[in-house]
PDB file of N, CA and C in Angstrom:
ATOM      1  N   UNK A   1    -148.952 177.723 -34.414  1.00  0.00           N
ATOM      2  CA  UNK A   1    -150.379 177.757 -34.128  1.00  0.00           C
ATOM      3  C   UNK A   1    -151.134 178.157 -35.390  1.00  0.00           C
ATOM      4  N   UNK A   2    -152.349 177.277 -35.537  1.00  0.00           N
ATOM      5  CA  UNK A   2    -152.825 177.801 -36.724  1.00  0.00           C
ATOM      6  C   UNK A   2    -154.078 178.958 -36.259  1.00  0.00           C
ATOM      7  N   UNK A   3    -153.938 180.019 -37.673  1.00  0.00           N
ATOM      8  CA  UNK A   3    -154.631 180.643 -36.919  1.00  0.00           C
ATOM      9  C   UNK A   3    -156.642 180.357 -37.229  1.00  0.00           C
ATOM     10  N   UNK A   4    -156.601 179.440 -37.707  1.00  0.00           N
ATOM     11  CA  UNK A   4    -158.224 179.247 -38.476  1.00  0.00           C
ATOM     12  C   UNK A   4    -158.656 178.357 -36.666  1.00  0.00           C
ATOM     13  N   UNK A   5    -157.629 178.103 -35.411  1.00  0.00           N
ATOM     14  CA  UNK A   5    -158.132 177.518 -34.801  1.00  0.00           C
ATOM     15  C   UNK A   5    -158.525 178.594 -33.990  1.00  0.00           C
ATOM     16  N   UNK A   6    -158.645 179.742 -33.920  1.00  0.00           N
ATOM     17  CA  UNK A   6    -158.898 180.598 -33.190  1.00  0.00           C
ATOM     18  C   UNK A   6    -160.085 180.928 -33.175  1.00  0.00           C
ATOM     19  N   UNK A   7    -161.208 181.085 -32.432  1.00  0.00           N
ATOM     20  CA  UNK A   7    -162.958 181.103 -32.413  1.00  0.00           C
ATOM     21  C   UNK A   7    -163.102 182.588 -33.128  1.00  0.00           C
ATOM     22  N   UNK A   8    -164.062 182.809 -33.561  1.00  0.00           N
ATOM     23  CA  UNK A   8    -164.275 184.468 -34.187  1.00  0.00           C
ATOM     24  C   UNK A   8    -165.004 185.298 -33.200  1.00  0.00           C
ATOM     25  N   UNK A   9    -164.227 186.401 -33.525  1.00  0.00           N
ATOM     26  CA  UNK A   9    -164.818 187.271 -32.180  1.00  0.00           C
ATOM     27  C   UNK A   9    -166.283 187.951 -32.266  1.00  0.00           C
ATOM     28  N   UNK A  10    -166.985 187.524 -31.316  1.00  0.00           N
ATOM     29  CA  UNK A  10    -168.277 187.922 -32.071  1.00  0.00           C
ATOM     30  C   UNK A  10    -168.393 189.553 -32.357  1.00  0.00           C
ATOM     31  N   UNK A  11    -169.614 189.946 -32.748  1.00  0.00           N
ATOM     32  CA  UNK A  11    -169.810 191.238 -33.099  1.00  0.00           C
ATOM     33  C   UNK A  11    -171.188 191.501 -32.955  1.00  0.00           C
ATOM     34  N   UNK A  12    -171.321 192.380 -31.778  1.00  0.00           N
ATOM     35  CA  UNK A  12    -172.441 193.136 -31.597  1.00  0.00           C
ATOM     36  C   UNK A  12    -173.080 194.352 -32.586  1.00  0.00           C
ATOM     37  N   UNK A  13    -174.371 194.084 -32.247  1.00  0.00           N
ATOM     38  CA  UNK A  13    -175.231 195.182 -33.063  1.00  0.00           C
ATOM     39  C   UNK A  13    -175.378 195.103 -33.929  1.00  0.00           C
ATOM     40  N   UNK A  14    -175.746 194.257 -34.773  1.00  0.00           N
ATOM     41  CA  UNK A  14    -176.347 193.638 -35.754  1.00  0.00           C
ATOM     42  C   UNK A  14    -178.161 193.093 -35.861  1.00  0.00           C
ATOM     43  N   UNK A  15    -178.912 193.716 -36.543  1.00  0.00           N
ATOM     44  CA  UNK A  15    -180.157 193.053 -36.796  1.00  0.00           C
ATOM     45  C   UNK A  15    -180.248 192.857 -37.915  1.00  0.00           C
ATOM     46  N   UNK A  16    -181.610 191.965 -38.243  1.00  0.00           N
ATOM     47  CA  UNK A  16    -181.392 190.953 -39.738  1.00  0.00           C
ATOM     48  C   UNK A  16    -183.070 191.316 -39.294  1.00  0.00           C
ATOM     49  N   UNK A  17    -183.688 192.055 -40.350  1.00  0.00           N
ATOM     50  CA  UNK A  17    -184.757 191.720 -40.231  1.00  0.00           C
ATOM     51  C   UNK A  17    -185.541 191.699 -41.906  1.00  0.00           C
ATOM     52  N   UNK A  18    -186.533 190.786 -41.882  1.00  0.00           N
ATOM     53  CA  UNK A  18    -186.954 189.821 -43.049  1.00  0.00           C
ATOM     54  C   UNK A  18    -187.925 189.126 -42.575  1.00  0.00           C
ATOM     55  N   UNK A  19    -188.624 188.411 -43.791  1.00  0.00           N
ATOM     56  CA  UNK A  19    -189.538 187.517 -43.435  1.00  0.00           C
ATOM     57  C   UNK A  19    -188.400 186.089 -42.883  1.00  0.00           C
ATOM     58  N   UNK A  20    -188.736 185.893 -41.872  1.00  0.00           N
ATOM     59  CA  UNK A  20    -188.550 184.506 -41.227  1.00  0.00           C
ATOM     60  C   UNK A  20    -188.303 183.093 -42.256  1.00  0.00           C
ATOM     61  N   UNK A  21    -189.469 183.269 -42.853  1.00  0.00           N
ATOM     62  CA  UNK A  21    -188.756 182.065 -43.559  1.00  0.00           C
ATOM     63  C   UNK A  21    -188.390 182.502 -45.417  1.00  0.00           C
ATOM     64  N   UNK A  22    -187.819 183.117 -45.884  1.00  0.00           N
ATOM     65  CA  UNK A  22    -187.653 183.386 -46.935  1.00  0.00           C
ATOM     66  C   UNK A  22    -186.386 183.431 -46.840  1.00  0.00           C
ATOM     67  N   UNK A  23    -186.107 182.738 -48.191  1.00  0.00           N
ATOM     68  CA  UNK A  23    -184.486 181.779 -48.195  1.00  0.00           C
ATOM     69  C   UNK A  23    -183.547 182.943 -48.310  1.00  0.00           C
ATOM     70  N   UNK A  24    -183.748 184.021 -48.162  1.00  0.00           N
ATOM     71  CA  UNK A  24    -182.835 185.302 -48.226  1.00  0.00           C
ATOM     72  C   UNK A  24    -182.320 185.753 -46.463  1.00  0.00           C
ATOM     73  N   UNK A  25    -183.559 185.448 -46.336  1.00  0.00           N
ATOM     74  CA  UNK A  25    -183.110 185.423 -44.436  1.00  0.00           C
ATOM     75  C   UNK A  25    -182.465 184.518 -43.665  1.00  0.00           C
ATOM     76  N   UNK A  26    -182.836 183.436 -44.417  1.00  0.00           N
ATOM     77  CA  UNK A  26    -182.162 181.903 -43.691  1.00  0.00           C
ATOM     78  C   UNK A  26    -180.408 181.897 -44.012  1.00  0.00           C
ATOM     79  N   UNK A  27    -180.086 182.206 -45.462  1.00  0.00           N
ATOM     80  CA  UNK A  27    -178.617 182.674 -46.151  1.00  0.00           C
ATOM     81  C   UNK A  27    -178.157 183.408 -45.218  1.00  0.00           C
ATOM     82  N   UNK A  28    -178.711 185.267 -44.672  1.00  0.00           N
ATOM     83  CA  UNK A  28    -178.040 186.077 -43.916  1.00  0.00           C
ATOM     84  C   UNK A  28    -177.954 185.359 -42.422  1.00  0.00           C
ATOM     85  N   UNK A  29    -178.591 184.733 -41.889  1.00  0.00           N
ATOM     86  CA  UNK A  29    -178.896 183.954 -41.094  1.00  0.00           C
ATOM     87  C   UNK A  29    -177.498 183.337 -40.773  1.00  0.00           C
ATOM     88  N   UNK A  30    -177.579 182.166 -41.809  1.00  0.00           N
ATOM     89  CA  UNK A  30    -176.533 181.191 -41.896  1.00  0.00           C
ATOM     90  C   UNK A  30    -174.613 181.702 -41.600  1.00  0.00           C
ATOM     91  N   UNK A  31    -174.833 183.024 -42.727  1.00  0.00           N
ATOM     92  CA  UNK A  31    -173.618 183.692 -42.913  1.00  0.00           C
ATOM     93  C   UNK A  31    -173.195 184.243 -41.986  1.00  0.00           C
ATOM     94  N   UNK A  32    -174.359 185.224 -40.988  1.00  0.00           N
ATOM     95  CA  UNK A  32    -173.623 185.544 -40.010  1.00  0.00           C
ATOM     96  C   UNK A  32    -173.563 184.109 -39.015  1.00  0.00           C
ATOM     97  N   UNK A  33    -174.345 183.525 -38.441  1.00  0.00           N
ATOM     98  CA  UNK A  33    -173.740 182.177 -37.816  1.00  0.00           C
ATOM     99  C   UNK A  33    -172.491 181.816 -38.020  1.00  0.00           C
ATOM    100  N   UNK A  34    -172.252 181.326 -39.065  1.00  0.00           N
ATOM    101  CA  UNK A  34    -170.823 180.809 -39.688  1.00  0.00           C
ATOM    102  C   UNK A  34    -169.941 182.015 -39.159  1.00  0.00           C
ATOM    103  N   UNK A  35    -169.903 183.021 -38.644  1.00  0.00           N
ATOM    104  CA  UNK A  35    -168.789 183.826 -38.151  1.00  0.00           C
ATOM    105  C   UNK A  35    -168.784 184.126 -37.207  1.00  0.00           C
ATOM    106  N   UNK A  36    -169.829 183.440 -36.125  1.00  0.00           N
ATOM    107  CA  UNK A  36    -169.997 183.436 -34.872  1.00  0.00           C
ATOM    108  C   UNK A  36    -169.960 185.347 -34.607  1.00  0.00           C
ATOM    109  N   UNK A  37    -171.384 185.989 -35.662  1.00  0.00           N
ATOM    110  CA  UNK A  37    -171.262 186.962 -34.999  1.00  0.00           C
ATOM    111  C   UNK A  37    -172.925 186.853 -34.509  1.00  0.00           C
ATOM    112  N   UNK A  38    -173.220 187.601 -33.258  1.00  0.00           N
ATOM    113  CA  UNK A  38    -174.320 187.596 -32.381  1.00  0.00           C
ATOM    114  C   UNK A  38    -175.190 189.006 -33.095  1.00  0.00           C
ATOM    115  N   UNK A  39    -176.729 188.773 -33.633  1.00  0.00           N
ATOM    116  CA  UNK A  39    -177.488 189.177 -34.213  1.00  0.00           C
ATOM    117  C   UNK A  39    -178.858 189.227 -33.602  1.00  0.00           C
ATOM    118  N   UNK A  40    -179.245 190.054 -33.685  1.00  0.00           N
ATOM    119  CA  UNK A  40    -180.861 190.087 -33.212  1.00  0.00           C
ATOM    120  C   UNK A  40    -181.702 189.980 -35.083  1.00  0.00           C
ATOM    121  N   UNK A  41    -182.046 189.028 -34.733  1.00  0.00           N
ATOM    122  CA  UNK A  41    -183.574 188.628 -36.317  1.00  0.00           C
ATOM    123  C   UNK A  41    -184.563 188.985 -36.166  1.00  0.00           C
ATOM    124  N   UNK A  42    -185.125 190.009 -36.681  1.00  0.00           N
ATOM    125  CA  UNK A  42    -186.443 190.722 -36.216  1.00  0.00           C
ATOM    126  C   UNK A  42    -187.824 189.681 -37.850  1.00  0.00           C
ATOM    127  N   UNK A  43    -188.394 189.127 -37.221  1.00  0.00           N
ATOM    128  CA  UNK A  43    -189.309 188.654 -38.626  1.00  0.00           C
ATOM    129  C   UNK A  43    -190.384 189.471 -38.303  1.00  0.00           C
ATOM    130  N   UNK A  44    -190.435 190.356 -39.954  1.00  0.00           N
ATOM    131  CA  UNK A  44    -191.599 191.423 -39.990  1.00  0.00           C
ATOM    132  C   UNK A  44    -192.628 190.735 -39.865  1.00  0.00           C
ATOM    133  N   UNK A  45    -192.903 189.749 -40.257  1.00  0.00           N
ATOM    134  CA  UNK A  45    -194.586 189.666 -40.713  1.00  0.00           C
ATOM    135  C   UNK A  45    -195.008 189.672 -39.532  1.00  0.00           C
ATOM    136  N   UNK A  46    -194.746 189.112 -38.416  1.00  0.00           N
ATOM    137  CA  UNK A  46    -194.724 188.948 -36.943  1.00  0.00           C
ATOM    138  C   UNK A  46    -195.114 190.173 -36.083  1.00  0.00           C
ATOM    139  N   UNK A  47    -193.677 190.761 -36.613  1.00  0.00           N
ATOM    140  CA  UNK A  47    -193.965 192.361 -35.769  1.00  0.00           C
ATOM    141  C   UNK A  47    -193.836 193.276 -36.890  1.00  0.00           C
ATOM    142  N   UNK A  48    -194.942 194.437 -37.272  1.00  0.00           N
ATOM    143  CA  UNK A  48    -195.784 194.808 -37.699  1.00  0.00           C
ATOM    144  C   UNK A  48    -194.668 196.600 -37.764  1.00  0.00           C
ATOM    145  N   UNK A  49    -194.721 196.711 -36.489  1.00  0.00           N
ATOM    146  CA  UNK A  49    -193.893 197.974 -36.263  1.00  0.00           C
ATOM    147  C   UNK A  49    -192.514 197.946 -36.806  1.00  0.00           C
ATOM    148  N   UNK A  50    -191.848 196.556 -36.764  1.00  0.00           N
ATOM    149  CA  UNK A  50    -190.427 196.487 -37.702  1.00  0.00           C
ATOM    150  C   UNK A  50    -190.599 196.609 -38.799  1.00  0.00           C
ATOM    151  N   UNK A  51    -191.559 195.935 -39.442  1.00  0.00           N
ATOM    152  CA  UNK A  51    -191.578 196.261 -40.795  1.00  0.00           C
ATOM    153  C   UNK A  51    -191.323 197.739 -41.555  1.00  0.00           C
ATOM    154  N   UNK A  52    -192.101 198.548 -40.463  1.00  0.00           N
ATOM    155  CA  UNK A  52    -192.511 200.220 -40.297  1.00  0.00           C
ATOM    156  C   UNK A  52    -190.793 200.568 -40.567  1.00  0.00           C
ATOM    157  N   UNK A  53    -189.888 200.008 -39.441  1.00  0.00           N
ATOM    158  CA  UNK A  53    -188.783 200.490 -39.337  1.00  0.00           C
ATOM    159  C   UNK A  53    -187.556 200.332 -40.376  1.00  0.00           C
ATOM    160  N   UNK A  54    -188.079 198.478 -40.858  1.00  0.00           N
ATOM    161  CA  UNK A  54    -187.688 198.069 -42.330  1.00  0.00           C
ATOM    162  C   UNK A  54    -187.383 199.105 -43.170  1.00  0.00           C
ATOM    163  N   UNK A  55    -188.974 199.248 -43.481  1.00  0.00           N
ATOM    164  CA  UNK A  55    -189.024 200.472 -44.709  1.00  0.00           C
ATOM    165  C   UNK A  55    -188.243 201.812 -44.591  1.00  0.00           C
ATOM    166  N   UNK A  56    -188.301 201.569 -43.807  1.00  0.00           N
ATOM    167  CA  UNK A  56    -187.900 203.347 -43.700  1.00  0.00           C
ATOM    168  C   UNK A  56    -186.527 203.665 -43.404  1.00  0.00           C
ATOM    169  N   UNK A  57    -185.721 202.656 -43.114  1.00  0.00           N
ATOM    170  CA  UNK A  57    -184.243 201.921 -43.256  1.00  0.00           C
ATOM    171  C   UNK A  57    -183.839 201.676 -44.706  1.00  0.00           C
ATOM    172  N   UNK A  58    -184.951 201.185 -45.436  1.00  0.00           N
ATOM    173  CA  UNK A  58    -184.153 200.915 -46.489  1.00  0.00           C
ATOM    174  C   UNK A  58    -185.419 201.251 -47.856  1.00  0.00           C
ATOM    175  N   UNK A  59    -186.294 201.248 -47.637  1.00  0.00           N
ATOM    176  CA  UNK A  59    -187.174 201.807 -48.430  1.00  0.00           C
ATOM    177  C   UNK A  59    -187.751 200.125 -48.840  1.00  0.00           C
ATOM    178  N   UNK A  60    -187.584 199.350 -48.300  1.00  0.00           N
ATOM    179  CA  UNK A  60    -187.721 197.931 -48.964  1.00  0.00           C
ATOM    180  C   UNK A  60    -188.827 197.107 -48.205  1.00  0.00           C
ATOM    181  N   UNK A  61    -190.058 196.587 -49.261  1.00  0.00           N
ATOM    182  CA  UNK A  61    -190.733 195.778 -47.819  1.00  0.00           C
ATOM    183  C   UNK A  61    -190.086 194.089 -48.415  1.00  0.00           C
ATOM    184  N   UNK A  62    -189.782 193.809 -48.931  1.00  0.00           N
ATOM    185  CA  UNK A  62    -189.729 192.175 -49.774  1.00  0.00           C
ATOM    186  C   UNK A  62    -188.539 191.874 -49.477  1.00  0.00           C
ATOM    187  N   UNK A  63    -187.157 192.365 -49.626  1.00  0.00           N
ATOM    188  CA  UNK A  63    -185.991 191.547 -49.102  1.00  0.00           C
ATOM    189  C   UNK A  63    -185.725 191.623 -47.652  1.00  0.00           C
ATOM    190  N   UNK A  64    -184.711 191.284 -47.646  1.00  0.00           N
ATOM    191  CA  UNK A  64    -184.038 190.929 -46.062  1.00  0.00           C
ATOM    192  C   UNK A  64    -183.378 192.382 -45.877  1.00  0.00           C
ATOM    193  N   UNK A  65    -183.202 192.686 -44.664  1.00  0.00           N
ATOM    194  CA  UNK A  65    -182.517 194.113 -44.758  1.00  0.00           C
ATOM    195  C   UNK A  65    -181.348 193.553 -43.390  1.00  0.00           C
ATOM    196  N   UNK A  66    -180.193 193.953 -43.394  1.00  0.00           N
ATOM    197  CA  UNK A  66    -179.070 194.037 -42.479  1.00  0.00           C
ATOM    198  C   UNK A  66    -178.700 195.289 -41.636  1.00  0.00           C
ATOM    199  N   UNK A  67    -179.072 195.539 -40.796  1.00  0.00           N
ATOM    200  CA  UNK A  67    -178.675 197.116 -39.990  1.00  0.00           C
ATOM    201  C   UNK A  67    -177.133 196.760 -39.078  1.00  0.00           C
ATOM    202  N   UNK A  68    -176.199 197.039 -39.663  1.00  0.00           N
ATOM    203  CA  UNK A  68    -175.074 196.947 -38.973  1.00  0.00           C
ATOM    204  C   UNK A  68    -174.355 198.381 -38.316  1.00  0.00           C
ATOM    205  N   UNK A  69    -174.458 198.824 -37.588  1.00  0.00           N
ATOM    206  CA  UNK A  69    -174.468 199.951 -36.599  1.00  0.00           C
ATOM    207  C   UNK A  69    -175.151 200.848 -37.736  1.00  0.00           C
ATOM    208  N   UNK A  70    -174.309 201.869 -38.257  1.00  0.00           N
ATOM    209  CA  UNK A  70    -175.452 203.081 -39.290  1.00  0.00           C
ATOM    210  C   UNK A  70    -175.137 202.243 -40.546  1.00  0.00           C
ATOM    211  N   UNK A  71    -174.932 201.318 -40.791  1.00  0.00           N
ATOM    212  CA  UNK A  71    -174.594 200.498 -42.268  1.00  0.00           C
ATOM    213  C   UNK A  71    -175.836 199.830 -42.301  1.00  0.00           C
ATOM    214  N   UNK A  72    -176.909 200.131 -43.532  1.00  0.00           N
ATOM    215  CA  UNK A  72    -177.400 199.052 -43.971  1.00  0.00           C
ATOM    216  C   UNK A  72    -177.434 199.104 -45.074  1.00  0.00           C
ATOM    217  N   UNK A  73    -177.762 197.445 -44.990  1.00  0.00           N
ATOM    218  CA  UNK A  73    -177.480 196.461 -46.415  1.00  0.00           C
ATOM    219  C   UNK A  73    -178.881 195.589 -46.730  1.00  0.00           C
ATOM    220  N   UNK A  74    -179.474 195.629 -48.286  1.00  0.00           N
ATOM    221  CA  UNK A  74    -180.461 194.940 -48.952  1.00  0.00           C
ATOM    222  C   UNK A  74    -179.899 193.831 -49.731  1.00  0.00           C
ATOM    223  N   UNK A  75    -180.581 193.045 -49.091  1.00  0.00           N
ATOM    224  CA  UNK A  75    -180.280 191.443 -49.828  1.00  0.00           C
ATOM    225  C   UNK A  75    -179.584 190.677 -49.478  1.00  0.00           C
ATOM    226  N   UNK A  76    -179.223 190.034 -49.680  1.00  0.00           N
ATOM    227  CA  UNK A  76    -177.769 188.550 -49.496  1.00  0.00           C
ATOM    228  C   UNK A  76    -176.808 189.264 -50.325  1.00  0.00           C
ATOM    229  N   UNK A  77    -175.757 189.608 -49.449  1.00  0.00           N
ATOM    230  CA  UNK A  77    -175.062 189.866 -50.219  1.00  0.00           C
ATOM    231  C   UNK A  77    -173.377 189.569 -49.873  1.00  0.00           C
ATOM    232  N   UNK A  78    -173.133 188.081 -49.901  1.00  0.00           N
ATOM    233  CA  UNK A  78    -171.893 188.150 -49.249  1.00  0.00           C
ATOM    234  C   UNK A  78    -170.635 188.882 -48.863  1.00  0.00           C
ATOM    235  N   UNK A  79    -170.233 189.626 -49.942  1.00  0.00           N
ATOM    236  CA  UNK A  79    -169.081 190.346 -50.252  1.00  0.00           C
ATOM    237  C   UNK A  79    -169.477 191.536 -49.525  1.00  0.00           C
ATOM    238  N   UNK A  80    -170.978 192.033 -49.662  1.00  0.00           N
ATOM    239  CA  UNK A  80    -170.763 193.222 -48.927  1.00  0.00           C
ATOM    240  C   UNK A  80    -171.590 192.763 -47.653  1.00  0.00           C
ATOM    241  N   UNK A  81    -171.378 192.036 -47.146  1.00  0.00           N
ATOM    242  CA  UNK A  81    -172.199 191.653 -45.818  1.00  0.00           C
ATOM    243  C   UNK A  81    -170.663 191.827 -44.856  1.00  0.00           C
ATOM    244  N   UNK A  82    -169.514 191.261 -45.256  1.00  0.00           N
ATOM    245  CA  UNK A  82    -167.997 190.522 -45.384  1.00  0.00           C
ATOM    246  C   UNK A  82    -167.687 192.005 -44.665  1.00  0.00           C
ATOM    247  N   UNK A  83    -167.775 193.075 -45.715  1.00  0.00           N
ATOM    248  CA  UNK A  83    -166.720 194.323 -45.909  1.00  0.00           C
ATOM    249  C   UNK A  83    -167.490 195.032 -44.608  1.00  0.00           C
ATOM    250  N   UNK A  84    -169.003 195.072 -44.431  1.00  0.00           N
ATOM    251  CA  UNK A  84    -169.304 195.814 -43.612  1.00  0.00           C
ATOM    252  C   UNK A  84    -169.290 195.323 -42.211  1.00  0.00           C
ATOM    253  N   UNK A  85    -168.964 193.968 -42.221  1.00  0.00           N
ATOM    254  CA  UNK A  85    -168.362 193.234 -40.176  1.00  0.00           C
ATOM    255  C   UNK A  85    -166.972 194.087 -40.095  1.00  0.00           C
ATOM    256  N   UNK A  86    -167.187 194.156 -38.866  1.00  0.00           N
ATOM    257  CA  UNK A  86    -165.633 195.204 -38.568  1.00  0.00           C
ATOM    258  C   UNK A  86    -164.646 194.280 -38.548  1.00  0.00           C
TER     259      UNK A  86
END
């Protein structure tokens, strides 16, 4: 049996929040897709109060921010997007 035929197990508790369309969000977007893990995408510009929560998560208003249980992560960052999925 090979094992790449096996579906990926998803992974809860994950938010991605960013501007909606800025190619940094669409990448984290994509990446977690491609691993079939299940994400909530919060787009700041939208909601006003995430942004609030953005910042203060990561001190950042302009990139994408990743909240993976108490792990977060600024930017696209494959390798450490990778290390921090359980």
């Amino acid at each position: 049996m090979c094992i790449c035929a096996i579906p990926p197990t998803p992974v809860e508790g994950v938010t991605v929040y960013g501007r909606g369309s800025a190619c940094d969000f669409q990448q984290v977007r994509r990446f977690l897709e491609d691993r079939g893990v299940l994400f909530r995408q919060v787009d700041v510009e939208r909601d006003k109060d995430s942004l609030a929560h953005m910042k203060a998560l990561s001190g950042q208003e302009r990139a994408v921010v990743v909240e993976i249980g108490k792990k977060v992560l600024v930017g696209f960052d494959p390798v450490a997007l990778e290390r921090a999925l359980p």
